[in-house]
Protein backbone atom coordinates (compact mmCIF):
# COMPACT_ATOMS: atom_id res chain seq x y z
CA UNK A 1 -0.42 36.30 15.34
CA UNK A 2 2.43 34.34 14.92
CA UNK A 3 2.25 31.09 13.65
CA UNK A 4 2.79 27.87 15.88
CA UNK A 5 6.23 25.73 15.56
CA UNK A 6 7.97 23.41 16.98
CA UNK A 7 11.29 21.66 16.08
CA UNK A 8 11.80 17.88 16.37
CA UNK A 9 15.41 16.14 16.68
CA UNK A 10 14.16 13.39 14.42
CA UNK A 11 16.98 10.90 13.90
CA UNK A 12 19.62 13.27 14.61
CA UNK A 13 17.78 15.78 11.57
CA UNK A 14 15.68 18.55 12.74
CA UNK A 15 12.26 18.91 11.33
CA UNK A 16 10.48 22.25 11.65
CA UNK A 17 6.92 21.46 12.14
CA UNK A 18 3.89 24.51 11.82
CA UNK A 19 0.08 24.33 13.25
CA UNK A 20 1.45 21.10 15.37
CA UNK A 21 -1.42 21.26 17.36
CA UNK A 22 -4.05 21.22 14.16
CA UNK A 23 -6.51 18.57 14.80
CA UNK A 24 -6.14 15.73 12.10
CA UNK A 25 -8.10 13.01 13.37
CA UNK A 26 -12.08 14.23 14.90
CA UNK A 27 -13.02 10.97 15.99
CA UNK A 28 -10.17 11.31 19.17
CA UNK A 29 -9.25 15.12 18.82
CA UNK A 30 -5.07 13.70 17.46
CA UNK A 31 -2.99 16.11 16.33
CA UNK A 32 -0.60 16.71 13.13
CA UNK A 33 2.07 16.40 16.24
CA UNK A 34 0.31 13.25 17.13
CA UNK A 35 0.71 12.02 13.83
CA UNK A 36 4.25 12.80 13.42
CA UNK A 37 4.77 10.96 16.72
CA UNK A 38 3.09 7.85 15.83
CA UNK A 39 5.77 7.58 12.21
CA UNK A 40 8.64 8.17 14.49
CA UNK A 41 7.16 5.21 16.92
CA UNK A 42 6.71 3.16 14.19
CA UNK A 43 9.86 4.39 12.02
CA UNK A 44 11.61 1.50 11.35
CA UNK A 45 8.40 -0.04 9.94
CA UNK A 46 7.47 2.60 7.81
CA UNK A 47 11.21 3.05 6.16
CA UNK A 48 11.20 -0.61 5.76
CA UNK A 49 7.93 0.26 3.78
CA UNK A 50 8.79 2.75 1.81
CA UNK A 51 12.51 2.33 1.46
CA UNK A 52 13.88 3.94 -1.99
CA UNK A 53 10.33 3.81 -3.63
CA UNK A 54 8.37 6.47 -5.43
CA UNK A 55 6.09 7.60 -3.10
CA UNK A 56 2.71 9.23 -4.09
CA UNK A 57 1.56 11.70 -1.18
CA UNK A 58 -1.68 11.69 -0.26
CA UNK A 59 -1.92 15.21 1.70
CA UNK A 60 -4.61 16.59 3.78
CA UNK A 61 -4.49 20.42 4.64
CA UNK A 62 -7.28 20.65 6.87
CA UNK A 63 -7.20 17.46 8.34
CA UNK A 64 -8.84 14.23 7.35
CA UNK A 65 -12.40 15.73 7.03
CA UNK A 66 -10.93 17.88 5.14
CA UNK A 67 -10.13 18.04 1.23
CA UNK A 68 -7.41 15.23 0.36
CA UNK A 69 -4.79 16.21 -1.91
CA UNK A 70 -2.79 13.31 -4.35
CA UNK A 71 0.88 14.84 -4.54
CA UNK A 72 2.72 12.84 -7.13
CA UNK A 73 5.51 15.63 -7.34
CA UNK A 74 7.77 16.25 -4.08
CA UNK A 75 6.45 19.67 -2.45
CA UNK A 76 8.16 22.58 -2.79
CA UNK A 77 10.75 23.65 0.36
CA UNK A 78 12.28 20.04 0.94
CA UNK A 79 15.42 19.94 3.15
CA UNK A 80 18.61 19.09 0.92
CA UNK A 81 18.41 15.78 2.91
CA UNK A 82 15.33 15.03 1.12
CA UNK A 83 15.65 11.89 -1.67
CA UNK A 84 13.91 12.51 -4.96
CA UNK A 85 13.34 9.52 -7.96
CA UNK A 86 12.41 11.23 -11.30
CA UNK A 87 9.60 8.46 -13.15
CA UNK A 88 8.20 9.71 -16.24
CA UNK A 89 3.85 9.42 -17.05
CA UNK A 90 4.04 8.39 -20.81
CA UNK A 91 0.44 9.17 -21.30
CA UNK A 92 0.64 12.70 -20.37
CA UNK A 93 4.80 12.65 -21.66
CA UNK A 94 5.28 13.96 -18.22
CA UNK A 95 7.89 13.69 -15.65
CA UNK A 96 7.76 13.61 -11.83
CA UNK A 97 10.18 13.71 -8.87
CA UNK A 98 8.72 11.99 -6.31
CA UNK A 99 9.84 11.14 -2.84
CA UNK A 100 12.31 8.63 -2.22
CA UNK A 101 12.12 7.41 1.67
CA UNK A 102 15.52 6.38 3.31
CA UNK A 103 15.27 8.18 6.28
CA UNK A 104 12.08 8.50 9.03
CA UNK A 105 12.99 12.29 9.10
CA UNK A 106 11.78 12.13 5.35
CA UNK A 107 8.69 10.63 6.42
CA UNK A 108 8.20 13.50 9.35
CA UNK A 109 9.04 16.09 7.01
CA UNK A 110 6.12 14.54 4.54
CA UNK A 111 3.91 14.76 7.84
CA UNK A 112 5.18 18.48 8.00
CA UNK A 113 3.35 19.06 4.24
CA UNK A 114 0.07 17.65 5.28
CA UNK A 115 1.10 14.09 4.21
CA UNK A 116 -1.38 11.67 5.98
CA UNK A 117 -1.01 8.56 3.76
CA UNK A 118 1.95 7.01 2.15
CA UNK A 119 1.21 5.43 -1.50
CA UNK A 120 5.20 3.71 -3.08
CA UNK A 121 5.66 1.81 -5.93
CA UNK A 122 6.07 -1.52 -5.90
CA UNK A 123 9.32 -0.82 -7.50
CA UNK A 124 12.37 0.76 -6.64
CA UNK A 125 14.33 3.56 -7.71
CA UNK A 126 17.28 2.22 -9.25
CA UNK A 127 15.44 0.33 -11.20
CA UNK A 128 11.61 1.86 -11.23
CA UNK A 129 10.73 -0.25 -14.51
CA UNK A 130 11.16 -3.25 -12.28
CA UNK A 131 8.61 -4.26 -9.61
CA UNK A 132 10.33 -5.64 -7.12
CA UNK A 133 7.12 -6.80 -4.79
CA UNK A 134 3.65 -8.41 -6.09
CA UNK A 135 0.75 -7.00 -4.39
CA UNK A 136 -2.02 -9.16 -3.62
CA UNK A 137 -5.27 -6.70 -2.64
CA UNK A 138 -8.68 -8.40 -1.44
CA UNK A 139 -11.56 -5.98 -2.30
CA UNK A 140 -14.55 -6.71 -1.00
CA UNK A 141 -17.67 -5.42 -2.98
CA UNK A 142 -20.54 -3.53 -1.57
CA UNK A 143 -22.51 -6.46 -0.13
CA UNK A 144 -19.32 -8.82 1.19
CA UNK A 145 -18.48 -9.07 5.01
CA UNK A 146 -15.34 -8.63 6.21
CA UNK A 147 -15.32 -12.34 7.30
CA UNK A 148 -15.92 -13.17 3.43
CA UNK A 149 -12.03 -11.73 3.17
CA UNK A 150 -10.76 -13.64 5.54
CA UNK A 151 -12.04 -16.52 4.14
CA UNK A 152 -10.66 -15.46 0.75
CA UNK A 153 -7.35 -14.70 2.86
CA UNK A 154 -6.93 -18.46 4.00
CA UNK A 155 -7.26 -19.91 0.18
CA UNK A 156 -4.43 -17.17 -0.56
CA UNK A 157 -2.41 -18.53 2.15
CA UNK A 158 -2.51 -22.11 0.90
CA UNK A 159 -2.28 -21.17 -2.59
CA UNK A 160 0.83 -19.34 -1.94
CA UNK A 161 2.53 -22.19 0.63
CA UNK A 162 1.95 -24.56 -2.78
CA UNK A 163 3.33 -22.22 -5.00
CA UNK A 164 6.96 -21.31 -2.55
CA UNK A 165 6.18 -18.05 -1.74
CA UNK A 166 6.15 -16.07 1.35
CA UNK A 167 2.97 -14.04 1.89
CA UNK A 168 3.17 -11.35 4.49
CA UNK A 169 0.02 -9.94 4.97
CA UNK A 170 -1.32 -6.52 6.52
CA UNK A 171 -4.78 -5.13 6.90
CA UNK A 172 -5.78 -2.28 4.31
CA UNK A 173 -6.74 0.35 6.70
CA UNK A 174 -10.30 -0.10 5.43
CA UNK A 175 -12.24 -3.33 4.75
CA UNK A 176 -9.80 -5.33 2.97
CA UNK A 177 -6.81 -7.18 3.42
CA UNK A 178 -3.58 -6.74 1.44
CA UNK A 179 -0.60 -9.62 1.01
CA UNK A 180 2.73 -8.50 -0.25
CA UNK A 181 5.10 -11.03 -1.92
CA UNK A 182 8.99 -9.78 -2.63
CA UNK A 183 9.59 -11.38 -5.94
CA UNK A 184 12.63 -10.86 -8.06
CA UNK A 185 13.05 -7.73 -10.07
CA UNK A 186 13.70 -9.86 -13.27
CA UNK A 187 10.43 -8.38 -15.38
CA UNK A 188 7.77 -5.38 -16.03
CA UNK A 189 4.72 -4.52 -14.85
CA UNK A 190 2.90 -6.28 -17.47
CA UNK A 191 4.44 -9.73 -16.56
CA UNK A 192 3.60 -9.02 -13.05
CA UNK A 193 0.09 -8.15 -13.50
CA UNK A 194 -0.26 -10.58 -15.54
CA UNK A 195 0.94 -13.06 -12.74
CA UNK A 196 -0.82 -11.42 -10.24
CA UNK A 197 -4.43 -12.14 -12.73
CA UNK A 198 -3.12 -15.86 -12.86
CA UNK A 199 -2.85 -16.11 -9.45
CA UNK A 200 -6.43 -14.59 -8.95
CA UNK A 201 -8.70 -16.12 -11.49
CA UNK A 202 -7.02 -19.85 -9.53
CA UNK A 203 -8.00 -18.41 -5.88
CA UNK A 204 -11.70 -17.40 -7.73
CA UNK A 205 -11.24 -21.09 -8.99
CA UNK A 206 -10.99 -22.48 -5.44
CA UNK A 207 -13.33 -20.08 -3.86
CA UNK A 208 -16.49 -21.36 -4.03
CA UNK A 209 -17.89 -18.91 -5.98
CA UNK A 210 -16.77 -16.25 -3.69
CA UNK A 211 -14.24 -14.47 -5.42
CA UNK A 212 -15.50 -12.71 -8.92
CA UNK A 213 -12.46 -11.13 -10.82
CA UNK A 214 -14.86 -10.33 -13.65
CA UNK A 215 -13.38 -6.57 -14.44
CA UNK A 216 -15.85 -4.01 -14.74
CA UNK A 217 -16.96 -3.74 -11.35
CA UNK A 218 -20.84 -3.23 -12.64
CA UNK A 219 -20.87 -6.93 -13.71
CA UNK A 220 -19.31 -8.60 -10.08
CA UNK A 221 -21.53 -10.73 -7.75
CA UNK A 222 -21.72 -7.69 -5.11
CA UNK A 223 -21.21 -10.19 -2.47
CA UNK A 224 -17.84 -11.14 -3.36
CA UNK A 225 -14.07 -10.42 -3.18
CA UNK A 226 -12.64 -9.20 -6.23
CA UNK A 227 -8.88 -10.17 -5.97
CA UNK A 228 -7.50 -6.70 -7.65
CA UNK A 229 -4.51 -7.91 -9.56
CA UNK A 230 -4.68 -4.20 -11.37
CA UNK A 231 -2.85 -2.67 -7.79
CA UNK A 232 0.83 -4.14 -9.76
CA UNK A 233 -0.13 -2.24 -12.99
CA UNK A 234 2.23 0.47 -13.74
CA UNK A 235 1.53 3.86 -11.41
CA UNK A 236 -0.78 2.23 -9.36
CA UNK A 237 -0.41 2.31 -5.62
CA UNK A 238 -2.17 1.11 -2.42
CA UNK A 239 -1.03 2.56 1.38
CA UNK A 240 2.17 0.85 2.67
CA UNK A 241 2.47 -0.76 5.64
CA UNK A 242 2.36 1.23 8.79
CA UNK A 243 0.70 4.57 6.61
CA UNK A 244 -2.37 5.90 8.55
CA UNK A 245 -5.41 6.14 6.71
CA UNK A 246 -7.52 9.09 5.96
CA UNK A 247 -10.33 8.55 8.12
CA UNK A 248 -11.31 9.56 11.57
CA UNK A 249 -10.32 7.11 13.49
CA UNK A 250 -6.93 7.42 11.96
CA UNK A 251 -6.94 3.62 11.27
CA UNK A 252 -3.67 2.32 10.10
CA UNK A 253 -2.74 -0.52 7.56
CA UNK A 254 -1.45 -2.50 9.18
CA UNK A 255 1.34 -6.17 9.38
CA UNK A 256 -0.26 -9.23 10.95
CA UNK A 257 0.42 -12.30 10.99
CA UNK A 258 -1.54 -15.29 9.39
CA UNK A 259 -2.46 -16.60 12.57
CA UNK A 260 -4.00 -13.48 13.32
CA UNK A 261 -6.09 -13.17 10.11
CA UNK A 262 -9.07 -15.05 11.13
CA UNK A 263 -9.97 -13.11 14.23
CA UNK A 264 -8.17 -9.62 13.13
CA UNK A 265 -11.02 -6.65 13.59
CA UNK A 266 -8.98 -3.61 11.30
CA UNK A 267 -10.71 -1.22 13.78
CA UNK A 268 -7.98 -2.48 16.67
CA UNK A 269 -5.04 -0.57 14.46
CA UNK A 270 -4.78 2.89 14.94
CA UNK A 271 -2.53 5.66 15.77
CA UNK A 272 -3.03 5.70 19.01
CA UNK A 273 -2.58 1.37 19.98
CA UNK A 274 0.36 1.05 16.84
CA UNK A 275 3.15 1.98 19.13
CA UNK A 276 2.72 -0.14 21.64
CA UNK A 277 1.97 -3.09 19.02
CA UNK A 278 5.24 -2.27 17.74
CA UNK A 279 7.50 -1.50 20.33
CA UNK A 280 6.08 -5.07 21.42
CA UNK A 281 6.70 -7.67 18.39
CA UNK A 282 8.40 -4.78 16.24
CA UNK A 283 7.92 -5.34 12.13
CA UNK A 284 6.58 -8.03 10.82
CA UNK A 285 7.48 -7.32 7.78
CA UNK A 286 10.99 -6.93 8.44
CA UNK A 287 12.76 -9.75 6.54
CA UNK A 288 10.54 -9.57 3.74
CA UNK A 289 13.51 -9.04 1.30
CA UNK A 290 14.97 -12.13 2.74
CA UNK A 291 11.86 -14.35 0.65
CA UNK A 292 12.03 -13.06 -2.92
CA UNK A 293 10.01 -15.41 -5.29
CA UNK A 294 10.36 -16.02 -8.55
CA UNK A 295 7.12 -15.45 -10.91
CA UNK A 296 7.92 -17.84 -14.08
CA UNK A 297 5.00 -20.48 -12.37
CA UNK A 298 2.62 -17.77 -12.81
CA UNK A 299 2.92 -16.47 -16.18
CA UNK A 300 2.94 -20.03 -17.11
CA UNK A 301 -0.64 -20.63 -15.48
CA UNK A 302 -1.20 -16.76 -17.34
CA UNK A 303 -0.41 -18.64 -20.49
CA UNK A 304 -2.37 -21.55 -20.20
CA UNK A 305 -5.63 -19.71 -19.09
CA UNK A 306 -4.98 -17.23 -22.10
CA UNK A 307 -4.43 -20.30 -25.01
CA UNK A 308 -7.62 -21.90 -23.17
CA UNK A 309 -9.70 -18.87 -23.41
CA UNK A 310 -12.10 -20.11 -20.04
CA UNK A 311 -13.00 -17.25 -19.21
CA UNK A 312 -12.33 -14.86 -22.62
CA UNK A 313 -12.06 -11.17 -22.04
CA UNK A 314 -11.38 -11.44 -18.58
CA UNK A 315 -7.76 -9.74 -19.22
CA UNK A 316 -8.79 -6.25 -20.38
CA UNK A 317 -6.13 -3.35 -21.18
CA UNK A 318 -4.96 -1.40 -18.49
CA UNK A 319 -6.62 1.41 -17.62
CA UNK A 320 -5.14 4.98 -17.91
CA UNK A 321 -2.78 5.98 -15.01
CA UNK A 322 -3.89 9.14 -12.64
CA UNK A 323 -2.21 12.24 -13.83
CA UNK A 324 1.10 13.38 -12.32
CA UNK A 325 0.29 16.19 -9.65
């Protein structure tokens, strides 16, 4: 029996799409059409996301139940249209050419290969040594309540209005929160994890003994947020804004606004309500480029908690990057 196709006109590029009917998502019966439907609903947002990053793939070939695949490499049978950025793994002395996003047919095409989640850099690719955007990730451990991170949420908020910066924060797609910061591509990784542990170890400060950013995970209060400055280490990604999520319900990370973090429930933001959502308030991420911040305040406070040693041991090395698929 032949296999299934269609063709979609996205953007003016045709993408040839097999199995379009494959359920990806049991909890509502949506499709791997459905799923390329909701990116081209929500394509500006995504691009916007993803724009001219490399983008780790996370691919699922039977569906979300299914086995999940971590595609650092572009797959094989990309349309010439398709952007590439070459970063090299030093551990492994390996290079990779991974998927550059300027385009929502790119993202379709992704869709086409499985492709259910979107993981970029938080750097770009004319400059991939650079980070470009500080990621700010609340994890909550096994025994803290999603109200627990929106508390921890608010003393980000006023943390960042003190410091300058522009916070625009999105749910996780799971039980966290994430706030991205666009800061200017003026150092490395290390600087910016090391500003991003700065920046945590003061919200743990203010917390109330809520936050724990002790580092192995074994030793945290399991009732608290652990403010995971690791996520602007070097190869380590989190699921962009607008990327669906691997789960069921096909729950989506997604942009909100700070007035909407106290009473957000993540369980609202799914494939199937995100296009309306956005084709009513549209991205509200969109002018994040417009709020760059610069990072200098930071590694100062990184200093000063480093030369005071209150907390000694607390910065540990980074850990060993994932391999390149």
């Amino acid at each position: 029996m032949a296999t299934e196709r269609v063709e979609l006109d996205v953007g003016g590029r045709t993408v040839s799409m097999s199995n379009p009917q494959r359920v990806y998502f049991s909890a509502r019966g949506e499709t791997k059409l459905d799923l390329a439907n909701y990116y081209v609903a929500v394509g500006d947002g995504i691009v916007n996301a993803l724009y001219h990053r490399p983008c780790m793939l996370h691919r699922f070939p039977d569906g979300v139940d299914g086995e999940k695949v971590h595609q650092k490499r572009l797959p094989k049978g990309a349309p010439p249209w398709i952007e590439t950025v070459r970063v090299h793994f030093p551990r492994y002395n390996r290079d990779a050419d991974e998927l550059s996003v300027s385009h929502v047919a790119d993202v379709v095409w992704a869709v086409q290969m499985s492709t259910v989640e979107f993981h970029p850099w938080n750097s770009r690719a004319d400059d991939v040594e650079s980070p470009d955007e500080w990621r700010i990730d609340l994890d909550p451990m096994p025994l803290a309540t999603f109200a627990d991170v929106q508390r921890t949420a608010g003393v980000v908020r006023e943390l960042l209005g003190e410091l300058g910066a522009v916070g625009f924060p999105k749910t996780s797609g799971g039980k966290g929160l994430h706030v991205y910061v666009r800061i200017h591509p003026d150092h490395g990784f290390a600087d910016v994890r090391r500003a991003a542990w700065a920046f945590a170890r003061e919200v743990e400060r203010r917390s109330d003994g809520g936050v724990d950013t002790t580092w192995w995970r074994k030793d945290r209060d399991p009732g608290s947020i652990f403010v995971d400055y690791n996520q602007n280490a070097r190869d380590h990604t989190i699921a962009s804004a607008y990327s669906v999520r691997g789960t069921p319900e096909g729950l989506v990370s997604a942009p909100i606004t700070w007035d909407e973090v106290a009473d957000v429930d993540p369980h609202d933001f799914t494939i199937a309500t995100m296009p309306e959502r956005f084709a009513r308030i549209g991205d509200l991420h969109a002018d994040i480029d417009a709020h760059p911040y610069a990072i200098d305040e930071l590694l100062e406070w990184a200093d000063r908690d480093e030369r005071d040693s209150v907390l000694p041991g607390d910065d540990p090395p980074d850990p060993p990057s994932s391999s390149a698929r």
